[in-house]
PDB file of N, CA and C in Angstrom:
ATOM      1  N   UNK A   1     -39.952   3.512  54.064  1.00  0.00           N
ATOM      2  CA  UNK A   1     -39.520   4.897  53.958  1.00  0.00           C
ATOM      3  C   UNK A   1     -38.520   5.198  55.064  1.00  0.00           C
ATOM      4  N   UNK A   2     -37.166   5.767  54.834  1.00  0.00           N
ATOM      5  CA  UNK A   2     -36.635   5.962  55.580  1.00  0.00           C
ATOM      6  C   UNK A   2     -36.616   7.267  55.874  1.00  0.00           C
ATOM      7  N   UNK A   3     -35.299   7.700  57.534  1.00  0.00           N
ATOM      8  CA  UNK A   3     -35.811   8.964  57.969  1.00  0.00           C
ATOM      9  C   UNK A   3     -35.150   9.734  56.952  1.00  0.00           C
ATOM     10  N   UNK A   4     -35.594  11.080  57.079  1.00  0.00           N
ATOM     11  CA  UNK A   4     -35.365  12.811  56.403  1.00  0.00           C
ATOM     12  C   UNK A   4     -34.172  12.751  57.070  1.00  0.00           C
ATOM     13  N   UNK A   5     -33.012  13.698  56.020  1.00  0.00           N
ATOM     14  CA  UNK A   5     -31.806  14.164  56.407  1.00  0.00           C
ATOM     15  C   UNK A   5     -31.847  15.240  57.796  1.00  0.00           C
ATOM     16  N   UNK A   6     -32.546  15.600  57.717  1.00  0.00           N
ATOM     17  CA  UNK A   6     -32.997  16.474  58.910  1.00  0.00           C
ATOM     18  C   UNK A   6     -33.051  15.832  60.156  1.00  0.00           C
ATOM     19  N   UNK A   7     -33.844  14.863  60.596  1.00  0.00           N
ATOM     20  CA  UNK A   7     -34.394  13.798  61.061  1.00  0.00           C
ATOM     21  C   UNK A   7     -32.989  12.956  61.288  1.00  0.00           C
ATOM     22  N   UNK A   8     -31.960  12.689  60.255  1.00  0.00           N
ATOM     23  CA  UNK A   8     -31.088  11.875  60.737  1.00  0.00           C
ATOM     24  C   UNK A   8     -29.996  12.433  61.858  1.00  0.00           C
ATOM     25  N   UNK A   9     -29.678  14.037  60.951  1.00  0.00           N
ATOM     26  CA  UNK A   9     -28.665  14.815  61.376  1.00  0.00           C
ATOM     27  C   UNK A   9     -29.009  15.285  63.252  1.00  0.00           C
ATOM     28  N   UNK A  10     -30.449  15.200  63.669  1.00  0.00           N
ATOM     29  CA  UNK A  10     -31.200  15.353  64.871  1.00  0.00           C
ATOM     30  C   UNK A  10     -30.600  13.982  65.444  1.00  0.00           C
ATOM     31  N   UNK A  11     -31.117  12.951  65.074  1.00  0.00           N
ATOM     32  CA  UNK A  11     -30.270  12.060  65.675  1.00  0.00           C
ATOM     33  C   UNK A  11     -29.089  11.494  66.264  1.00  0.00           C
ATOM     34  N   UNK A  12     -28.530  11.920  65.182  1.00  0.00           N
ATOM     35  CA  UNK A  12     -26.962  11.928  65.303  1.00  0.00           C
ATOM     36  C   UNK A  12     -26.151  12.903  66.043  1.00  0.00           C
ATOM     37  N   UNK A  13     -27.072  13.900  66.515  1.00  0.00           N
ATOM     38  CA  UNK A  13     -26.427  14.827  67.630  1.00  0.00           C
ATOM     39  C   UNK A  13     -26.768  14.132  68.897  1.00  0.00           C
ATOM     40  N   UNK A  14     -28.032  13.907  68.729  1.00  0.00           N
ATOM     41  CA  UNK A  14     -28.616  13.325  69.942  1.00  0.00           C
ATOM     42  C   UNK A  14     -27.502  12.005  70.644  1.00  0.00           C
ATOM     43  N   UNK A  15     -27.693  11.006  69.699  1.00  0.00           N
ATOM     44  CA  UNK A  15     -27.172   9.642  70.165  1.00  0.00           C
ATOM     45  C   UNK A  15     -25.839   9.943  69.903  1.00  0.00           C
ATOM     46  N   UNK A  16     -25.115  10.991  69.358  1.00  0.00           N
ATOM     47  CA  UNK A  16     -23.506  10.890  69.142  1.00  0.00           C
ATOM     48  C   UNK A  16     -23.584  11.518  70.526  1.00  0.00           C
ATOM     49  N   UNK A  17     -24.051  12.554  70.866  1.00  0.00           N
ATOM     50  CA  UNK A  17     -23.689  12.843  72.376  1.00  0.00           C
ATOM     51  C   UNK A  17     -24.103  11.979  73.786  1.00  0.00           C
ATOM     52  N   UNK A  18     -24.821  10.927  73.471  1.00  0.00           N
ATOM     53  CA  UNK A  18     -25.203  10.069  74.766  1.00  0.00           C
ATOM     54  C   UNK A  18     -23.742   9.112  74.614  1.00  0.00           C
ATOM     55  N   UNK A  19     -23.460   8.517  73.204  1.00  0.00           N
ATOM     56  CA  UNK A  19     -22.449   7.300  72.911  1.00  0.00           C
ATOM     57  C   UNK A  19     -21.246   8.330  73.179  1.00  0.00           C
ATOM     58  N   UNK A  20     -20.662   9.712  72.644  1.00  0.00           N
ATOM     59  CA  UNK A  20     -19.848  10.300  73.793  1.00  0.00           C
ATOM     60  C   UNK A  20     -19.444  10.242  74.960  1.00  0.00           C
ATOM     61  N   UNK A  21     -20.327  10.808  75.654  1.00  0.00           N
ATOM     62  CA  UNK A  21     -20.732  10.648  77.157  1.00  0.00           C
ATOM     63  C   UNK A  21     -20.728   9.480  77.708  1.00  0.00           C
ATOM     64  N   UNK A  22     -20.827   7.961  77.383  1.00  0.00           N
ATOM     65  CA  UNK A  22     -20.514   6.942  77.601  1.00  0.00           C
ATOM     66  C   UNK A  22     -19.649   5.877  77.476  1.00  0.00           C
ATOM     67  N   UNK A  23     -18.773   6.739  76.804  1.00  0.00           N
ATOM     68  CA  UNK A  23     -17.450   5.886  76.038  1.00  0.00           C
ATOM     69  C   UNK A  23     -16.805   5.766  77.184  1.00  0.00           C
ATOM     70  N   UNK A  24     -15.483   4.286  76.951  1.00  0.00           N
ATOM     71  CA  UNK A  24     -14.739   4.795  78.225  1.00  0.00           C
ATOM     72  C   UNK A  24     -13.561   5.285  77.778  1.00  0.00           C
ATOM     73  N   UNK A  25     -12.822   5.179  79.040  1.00  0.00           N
ATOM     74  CA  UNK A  25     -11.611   6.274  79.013  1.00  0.00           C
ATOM     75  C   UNK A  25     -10.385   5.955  77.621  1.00  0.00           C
ATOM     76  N   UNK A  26     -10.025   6.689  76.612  1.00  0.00           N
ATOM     77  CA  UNK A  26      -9.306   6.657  75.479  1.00  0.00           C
ATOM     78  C   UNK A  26      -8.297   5.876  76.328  1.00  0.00           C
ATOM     79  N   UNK A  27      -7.629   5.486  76.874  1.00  0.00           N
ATOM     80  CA  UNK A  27      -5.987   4.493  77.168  1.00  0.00           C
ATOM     81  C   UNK A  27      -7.080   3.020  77.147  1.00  0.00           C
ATOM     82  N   UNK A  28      -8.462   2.779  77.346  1.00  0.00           N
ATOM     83  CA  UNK A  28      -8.939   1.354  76.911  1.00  0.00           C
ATOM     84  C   UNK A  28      -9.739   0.887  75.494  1.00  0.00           C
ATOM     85  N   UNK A  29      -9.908   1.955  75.067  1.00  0.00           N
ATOM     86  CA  UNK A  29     -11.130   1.834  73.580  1.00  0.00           C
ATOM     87  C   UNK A  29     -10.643   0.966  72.901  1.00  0.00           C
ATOM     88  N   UNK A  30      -9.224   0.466  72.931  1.00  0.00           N
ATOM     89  CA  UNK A  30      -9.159  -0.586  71.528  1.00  0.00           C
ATOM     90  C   UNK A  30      -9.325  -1.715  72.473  1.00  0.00           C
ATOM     91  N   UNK A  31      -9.998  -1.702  73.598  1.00  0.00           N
ATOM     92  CA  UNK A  31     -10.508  -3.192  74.367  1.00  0.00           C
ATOM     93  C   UNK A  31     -12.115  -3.291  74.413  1.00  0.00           C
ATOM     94  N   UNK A  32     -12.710  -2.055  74.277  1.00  0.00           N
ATOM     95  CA  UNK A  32     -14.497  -2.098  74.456  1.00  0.00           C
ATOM     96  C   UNK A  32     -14.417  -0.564  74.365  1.00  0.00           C
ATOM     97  N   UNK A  33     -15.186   0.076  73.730  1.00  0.00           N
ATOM     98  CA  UNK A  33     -15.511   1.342  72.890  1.00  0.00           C
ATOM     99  C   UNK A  33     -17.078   1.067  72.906  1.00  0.00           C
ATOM    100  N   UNK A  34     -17.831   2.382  71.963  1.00  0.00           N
ATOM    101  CA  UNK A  34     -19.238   2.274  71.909  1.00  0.00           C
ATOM    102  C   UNK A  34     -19.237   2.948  70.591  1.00  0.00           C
ATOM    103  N   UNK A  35     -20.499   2.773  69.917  1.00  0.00           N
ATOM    104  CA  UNK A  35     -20.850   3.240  68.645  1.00  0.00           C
ATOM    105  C   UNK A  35     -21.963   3.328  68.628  1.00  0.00           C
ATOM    106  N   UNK A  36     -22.593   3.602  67.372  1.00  0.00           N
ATOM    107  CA  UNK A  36     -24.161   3.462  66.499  1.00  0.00           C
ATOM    108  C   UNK A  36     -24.481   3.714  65.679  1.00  0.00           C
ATOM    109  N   UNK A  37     -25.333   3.135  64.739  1.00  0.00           N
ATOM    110  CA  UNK A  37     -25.613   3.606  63.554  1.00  0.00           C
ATOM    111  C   UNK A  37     -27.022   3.672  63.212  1.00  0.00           C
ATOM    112  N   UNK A  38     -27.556   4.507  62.145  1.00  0.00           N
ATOM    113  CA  UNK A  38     -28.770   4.171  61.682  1.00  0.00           C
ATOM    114  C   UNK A  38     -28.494   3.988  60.680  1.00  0.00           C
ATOM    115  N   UNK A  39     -29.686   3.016  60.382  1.00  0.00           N
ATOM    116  CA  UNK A  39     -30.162   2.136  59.276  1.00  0.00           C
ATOM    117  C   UNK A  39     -31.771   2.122  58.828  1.00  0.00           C
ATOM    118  N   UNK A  40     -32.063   2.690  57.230  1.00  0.00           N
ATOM    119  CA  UNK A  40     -33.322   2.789  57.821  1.00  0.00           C
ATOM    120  C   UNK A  40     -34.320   3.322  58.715  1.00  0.00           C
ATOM    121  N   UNK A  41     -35.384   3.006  59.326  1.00  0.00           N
ATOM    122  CA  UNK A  41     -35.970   3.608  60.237  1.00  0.00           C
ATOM    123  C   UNK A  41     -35.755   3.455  61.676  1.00  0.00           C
ATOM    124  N   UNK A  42     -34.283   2.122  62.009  1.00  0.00           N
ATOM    125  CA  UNK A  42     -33.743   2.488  62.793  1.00  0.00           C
ATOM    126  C   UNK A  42     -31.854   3.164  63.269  1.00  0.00           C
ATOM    127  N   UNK A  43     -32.218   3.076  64.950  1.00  0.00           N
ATOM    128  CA  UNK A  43     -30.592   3.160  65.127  1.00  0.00           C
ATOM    129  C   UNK A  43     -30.628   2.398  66.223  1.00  0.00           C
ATOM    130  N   UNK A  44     -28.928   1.835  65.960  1.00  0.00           N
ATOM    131  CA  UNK A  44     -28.545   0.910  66.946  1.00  0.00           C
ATOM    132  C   UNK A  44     -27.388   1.122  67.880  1.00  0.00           C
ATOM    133  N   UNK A  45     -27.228   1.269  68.748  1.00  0.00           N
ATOM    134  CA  UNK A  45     -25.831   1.187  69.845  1.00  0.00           C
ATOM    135  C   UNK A  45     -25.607  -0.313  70.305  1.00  0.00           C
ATOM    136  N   UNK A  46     -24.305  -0.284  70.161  1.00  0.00           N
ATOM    137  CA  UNK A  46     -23.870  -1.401  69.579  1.00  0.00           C
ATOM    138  C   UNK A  46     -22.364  -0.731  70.600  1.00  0.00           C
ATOM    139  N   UNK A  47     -21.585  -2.468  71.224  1.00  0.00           N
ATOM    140  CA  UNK A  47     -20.014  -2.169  71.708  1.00  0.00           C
ATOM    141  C   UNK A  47     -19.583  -3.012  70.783  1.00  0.00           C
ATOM    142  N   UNK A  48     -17.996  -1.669  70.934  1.00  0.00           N
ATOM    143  CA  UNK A  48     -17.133  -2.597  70.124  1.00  0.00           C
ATOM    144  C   UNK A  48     -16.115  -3.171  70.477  1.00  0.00           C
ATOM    145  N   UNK A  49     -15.628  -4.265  70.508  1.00  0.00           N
ATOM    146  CA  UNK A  49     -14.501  -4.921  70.945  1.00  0.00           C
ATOM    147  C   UNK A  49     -13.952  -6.024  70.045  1.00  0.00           C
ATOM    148  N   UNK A  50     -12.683  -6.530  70.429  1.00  0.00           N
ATOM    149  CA  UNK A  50     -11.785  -7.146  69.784  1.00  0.00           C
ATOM    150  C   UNK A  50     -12.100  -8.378  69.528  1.00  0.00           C
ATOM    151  N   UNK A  51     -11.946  -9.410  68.819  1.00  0.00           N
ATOM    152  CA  UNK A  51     -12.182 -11.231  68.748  1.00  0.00           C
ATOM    153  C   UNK A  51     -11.655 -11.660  69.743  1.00  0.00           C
ATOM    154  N   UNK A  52     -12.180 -12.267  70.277  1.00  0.00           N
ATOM    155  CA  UNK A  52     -11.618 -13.334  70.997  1.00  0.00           C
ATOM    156  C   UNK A  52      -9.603 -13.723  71.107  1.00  0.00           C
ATOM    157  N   UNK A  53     -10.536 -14.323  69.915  1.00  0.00           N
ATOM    158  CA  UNK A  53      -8.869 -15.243  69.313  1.00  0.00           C
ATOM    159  C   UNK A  53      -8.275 -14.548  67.898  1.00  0.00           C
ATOM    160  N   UNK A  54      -8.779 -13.270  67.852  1.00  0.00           N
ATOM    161  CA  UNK A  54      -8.189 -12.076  66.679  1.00  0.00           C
ATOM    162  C   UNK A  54      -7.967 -11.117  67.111  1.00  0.00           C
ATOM    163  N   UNK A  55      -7.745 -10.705  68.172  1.00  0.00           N
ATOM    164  CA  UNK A  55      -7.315  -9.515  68.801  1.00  0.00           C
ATOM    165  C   UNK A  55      -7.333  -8.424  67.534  1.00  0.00           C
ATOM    166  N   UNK A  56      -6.775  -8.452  66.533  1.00  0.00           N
ATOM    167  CA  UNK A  56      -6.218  -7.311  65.385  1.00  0.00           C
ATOM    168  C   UNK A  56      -7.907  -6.758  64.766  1.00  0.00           C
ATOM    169  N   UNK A  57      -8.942  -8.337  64.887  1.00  0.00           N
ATOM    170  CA  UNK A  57     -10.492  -7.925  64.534  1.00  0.00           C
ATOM    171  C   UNK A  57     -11.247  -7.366  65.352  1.00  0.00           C
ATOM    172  N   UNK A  58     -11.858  -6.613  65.155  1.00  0.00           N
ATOM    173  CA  UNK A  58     -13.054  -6.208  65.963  1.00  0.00           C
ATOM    174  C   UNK A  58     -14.573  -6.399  65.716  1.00  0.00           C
ATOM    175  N   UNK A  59     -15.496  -6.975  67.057  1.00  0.00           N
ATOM    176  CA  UNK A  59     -16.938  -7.303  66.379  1.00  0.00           C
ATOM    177  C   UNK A  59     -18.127  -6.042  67.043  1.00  0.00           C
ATOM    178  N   UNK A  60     -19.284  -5.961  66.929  1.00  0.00           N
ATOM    179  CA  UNK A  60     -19.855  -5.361  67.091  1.00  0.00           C
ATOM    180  C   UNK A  60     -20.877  -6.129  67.883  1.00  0.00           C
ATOM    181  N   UNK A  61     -21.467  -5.752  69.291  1.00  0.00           N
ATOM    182  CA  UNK A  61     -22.130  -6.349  69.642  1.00  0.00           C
ATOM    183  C   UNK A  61     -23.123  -5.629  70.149  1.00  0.00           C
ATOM    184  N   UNK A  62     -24.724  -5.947  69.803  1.00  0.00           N
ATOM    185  CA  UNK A  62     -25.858  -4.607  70.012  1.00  0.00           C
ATOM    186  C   UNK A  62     -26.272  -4.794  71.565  1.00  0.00           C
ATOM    187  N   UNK A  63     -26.243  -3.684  71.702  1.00  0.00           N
ATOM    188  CA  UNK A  63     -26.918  -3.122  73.056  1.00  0.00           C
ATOM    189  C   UNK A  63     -28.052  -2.957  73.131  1.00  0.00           C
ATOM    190  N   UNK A  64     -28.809  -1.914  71.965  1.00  0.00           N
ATOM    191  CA  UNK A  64     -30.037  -1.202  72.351  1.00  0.00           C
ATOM    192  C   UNK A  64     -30.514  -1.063  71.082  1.00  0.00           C
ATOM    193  N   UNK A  65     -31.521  -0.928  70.331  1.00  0.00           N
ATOM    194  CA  UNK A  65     -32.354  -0.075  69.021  1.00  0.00           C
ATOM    195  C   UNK A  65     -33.494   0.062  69.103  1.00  0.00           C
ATOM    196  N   UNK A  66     -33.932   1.080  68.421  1.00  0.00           N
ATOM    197  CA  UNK A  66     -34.823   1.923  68.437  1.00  0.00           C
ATOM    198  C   UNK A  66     -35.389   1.829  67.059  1.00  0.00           C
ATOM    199  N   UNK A  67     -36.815   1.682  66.649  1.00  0.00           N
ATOM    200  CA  UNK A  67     -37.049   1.124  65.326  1.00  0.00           C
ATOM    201  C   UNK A  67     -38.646   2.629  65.407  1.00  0.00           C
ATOM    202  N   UNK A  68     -38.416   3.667  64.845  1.00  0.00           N
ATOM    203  CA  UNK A  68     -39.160   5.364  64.446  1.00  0.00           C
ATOM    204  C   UNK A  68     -40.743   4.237  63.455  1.00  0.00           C
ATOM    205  N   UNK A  69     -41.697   4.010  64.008  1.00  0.00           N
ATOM    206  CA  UNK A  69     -42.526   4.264  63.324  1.00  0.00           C
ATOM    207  C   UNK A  69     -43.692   5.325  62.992  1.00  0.00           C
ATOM    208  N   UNK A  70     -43.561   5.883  62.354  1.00  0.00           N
ATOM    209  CA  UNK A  70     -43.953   6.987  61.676  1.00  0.00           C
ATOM    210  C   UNK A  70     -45.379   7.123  61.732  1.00  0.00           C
ATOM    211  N   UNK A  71     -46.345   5.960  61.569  1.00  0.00           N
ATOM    212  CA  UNK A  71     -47.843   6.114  61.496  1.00  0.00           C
ATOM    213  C   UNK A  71     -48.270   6.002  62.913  1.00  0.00           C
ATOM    214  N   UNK A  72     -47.532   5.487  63.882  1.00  0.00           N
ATOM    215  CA  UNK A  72     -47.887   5.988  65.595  1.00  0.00           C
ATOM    216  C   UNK A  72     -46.886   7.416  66.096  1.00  0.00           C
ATOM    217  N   UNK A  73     -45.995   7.745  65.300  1.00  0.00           N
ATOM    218  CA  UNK A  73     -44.858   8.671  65.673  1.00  0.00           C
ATOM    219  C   UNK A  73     -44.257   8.209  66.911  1.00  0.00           C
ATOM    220  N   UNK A  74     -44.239   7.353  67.356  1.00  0.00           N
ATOM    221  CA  UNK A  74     -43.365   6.775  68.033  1.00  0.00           C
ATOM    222  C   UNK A  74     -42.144   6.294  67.762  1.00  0.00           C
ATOM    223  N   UNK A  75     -41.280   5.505  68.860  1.00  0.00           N
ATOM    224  CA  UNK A  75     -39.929   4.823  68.481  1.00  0.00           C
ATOM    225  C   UNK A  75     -40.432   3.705  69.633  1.00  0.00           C
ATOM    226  N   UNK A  76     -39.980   2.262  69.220  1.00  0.00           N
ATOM    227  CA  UNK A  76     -40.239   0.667  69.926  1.00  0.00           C
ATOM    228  C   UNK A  76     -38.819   1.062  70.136  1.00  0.00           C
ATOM    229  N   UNK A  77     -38.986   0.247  71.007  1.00  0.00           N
ATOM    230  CA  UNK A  77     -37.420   0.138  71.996  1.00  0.00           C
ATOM    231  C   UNK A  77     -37.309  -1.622  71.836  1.00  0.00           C
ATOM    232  N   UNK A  78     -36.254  -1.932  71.531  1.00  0.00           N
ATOM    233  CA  UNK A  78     -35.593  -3.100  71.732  1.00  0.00           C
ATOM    234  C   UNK A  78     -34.087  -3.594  72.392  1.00  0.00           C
ATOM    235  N   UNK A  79     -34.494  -5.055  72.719  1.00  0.00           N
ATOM    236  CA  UNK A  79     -32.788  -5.241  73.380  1.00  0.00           C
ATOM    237  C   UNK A  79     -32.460  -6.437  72.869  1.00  0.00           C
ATOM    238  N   UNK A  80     -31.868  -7.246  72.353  1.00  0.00           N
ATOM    239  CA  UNK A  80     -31.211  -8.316  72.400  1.00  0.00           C
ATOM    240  C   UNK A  80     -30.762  -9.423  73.329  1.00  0.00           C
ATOM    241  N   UNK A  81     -32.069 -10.602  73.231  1.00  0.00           N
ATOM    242  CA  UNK A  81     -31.227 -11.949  74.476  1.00  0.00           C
ATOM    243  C   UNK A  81     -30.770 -12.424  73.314  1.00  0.00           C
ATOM    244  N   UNK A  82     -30.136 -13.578  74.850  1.00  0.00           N
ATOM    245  CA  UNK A  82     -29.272 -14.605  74.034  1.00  0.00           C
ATOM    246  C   UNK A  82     -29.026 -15.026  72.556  1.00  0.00           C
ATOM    247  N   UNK A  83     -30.650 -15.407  72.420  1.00  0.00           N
ATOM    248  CA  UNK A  83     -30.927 -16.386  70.966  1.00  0.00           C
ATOM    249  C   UNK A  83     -30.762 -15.330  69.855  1.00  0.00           C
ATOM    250  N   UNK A  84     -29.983 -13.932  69.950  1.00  0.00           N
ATOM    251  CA  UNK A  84     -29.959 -12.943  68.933  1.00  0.00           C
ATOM    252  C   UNK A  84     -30.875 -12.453  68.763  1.00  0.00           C
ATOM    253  N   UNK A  85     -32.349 -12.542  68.872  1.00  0.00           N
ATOM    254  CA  UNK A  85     -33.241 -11.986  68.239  1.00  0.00           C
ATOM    255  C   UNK A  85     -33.675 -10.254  69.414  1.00  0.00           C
ATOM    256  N   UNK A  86     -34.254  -9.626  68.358  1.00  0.00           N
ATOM    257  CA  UNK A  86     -34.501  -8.162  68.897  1.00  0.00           C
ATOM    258  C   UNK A  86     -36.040  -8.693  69.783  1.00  0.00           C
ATOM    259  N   UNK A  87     -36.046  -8.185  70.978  1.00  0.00           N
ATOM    260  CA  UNK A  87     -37.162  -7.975  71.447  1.00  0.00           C
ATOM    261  C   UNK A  87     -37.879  -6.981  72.168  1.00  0.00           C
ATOM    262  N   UNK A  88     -38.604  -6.811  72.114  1.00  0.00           N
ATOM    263  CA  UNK A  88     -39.469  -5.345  72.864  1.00  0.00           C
ATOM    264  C   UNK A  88     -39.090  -5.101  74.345  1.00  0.00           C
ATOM    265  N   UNK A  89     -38.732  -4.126  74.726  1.00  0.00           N
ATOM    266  CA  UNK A  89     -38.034  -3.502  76.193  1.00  0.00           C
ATOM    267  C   UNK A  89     -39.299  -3.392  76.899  1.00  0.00           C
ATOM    268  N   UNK A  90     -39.617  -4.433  77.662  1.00  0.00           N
ATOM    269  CA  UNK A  90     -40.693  -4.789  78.777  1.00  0.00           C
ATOM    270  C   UNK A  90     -41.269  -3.362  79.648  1.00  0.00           C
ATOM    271  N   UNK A  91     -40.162  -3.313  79.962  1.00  0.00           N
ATOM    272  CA  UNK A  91     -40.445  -1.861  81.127  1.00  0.00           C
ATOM    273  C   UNK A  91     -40.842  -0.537  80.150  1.00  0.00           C
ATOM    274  N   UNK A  92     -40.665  -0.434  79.103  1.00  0.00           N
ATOM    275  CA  UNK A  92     -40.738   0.904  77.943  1.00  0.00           C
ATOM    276  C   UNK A  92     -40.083   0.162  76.833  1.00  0.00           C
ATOM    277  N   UNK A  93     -41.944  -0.365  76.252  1.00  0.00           N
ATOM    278  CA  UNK A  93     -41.596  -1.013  74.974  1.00  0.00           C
ATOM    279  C   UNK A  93     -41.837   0.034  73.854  1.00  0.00           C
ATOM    280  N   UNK A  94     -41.934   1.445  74.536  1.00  0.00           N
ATOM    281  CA  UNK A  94     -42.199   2.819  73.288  1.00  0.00           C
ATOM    282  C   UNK A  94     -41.645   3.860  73.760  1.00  0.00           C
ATOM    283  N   UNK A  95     -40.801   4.550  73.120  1.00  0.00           N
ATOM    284  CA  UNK A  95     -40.921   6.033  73.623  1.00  0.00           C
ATOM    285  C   UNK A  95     -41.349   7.152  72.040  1.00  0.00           C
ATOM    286  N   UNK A  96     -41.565   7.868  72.908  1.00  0.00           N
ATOM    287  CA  UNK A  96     -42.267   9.348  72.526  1.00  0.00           C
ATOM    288  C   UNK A  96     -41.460  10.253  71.291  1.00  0.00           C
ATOM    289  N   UNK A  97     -39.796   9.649  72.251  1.00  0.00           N
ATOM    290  CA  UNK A  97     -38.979  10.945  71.111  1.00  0.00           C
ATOM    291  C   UNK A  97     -37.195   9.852  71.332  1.00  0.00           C
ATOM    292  N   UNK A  98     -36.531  10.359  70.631  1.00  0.00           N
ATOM    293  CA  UNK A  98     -35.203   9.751  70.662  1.00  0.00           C
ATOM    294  C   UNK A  98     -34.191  10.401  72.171  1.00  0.00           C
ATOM    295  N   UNK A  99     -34.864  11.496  72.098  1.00  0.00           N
ATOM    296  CA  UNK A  99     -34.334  11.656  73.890  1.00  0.00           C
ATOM    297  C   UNK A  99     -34.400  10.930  74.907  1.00  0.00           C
ATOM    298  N   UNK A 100     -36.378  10.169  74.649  1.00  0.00           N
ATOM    299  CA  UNK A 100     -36.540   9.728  75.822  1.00  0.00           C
ATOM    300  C   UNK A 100     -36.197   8.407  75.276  1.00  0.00           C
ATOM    301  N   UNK A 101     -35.740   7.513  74.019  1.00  0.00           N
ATOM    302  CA  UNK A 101     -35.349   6.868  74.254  1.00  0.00           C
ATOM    303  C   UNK A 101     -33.666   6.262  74.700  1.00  0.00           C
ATOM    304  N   UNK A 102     -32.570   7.774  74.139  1.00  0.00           N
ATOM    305  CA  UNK A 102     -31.345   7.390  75.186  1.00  0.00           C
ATOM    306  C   UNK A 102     -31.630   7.482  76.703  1.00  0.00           C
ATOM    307  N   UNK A 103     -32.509   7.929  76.995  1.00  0.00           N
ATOM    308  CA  UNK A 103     -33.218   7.823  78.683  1.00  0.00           C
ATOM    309  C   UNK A 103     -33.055   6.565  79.010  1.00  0.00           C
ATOM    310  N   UNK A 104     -34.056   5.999  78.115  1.00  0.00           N
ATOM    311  CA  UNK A 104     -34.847   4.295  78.449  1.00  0.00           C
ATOM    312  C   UNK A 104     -33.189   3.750  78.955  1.00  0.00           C
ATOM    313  N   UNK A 105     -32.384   3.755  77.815  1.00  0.00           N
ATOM    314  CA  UNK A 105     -31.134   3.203  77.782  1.00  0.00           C
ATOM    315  C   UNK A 105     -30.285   3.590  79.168  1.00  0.00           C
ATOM    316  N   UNK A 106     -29.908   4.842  79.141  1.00  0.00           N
ATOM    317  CA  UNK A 106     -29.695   4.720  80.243  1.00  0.00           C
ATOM    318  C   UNK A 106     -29.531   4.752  81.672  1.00  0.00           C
ATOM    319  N   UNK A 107     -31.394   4.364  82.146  1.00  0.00           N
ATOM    320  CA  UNK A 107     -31.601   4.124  83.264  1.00  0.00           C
ATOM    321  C   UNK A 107     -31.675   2.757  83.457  1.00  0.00           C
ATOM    322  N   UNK A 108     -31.632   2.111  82.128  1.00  0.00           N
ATOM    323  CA  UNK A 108     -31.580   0.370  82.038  1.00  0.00           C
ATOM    324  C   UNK A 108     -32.050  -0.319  83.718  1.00  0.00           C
ATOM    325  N   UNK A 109     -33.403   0.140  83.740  1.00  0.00           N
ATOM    326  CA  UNK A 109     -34.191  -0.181  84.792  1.00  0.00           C
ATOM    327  C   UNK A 109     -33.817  -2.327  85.210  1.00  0.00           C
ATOM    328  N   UNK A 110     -34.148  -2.501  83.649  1.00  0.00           N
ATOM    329  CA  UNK A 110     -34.163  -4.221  84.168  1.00  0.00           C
ATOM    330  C   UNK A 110     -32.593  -5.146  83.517  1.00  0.00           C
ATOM    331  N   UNK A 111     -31.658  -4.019  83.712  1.00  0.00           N
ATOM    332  CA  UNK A 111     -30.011  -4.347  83.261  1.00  0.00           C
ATOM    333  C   UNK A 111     -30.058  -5.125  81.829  1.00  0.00           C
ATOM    334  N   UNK A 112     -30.970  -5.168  81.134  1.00  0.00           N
ATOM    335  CA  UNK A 112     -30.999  -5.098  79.802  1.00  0.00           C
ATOM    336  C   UNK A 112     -29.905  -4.555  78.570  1.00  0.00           C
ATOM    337  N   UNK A 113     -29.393  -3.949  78.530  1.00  0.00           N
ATOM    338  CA  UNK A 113     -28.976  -2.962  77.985  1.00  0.00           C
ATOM    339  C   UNK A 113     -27.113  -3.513  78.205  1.00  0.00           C
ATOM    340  N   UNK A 114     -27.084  -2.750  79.476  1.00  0.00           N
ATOM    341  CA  UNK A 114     -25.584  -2.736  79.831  1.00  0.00           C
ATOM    342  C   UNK A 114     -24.976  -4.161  80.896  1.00  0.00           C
ATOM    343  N   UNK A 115     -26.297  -4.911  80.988  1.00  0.00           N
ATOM    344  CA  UNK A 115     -25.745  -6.287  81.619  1.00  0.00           C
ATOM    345  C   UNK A 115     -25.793  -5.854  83.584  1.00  0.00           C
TER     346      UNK A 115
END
């Protein structure tokens, strides 16, 4: 079950104004920018930057997600190592509400997140 339009549009104020607030300065965005999307019962922040050796492409690379389960009303916090796979954010492997999880993000206690 995914979230209520209500529920998304809450979100999307929320995390469009943290990924705002964190972008960098417009004369560099077509070198590293920020985004996010939800999908489902989650959302992801994710940078964006150019290929390597395609400059003209751009890839998406995840930062942070947040996966809303509904029968604890919580949100799991995850980060991404190396081997790609999502794993549970050690220091706050839950938060409460989507506020406190752009918090989790960014106080990125164990440089998780932003390296």
């Amino acid at each position: 079950m995914s979230l209520s339009e209500f529920e998304i549009k809450r979100i999307e104020k929320i995390v469009g104004a943290f990924i705002e607030n964190k972008r960098p300065p417009v004369h560099i965005r077509n070198q590293l920018d920020l985004g996010y999307s939800i999908t489902g019962q989650s959302v992801e922040i994710f940078e964006i930057r150019p290929v390597w050796n395609n400059p003209e492409k751009r890839i998406t690379l995840p930062v942070a997600k947040a996966t809303y389960v509904k029968k604890s009303n919580i949100w799991k916090v995850y980060w991404q190592k190396a081997d790609l796979k999502w794993n549970g954010y050690e220091p706050n492997p839950q938060a409460k509400t989507i506020e406190q999880f752009v918090a989790i993000v960014e106080e990125d206690a164990y440089a998780c997140f932003w390296g």
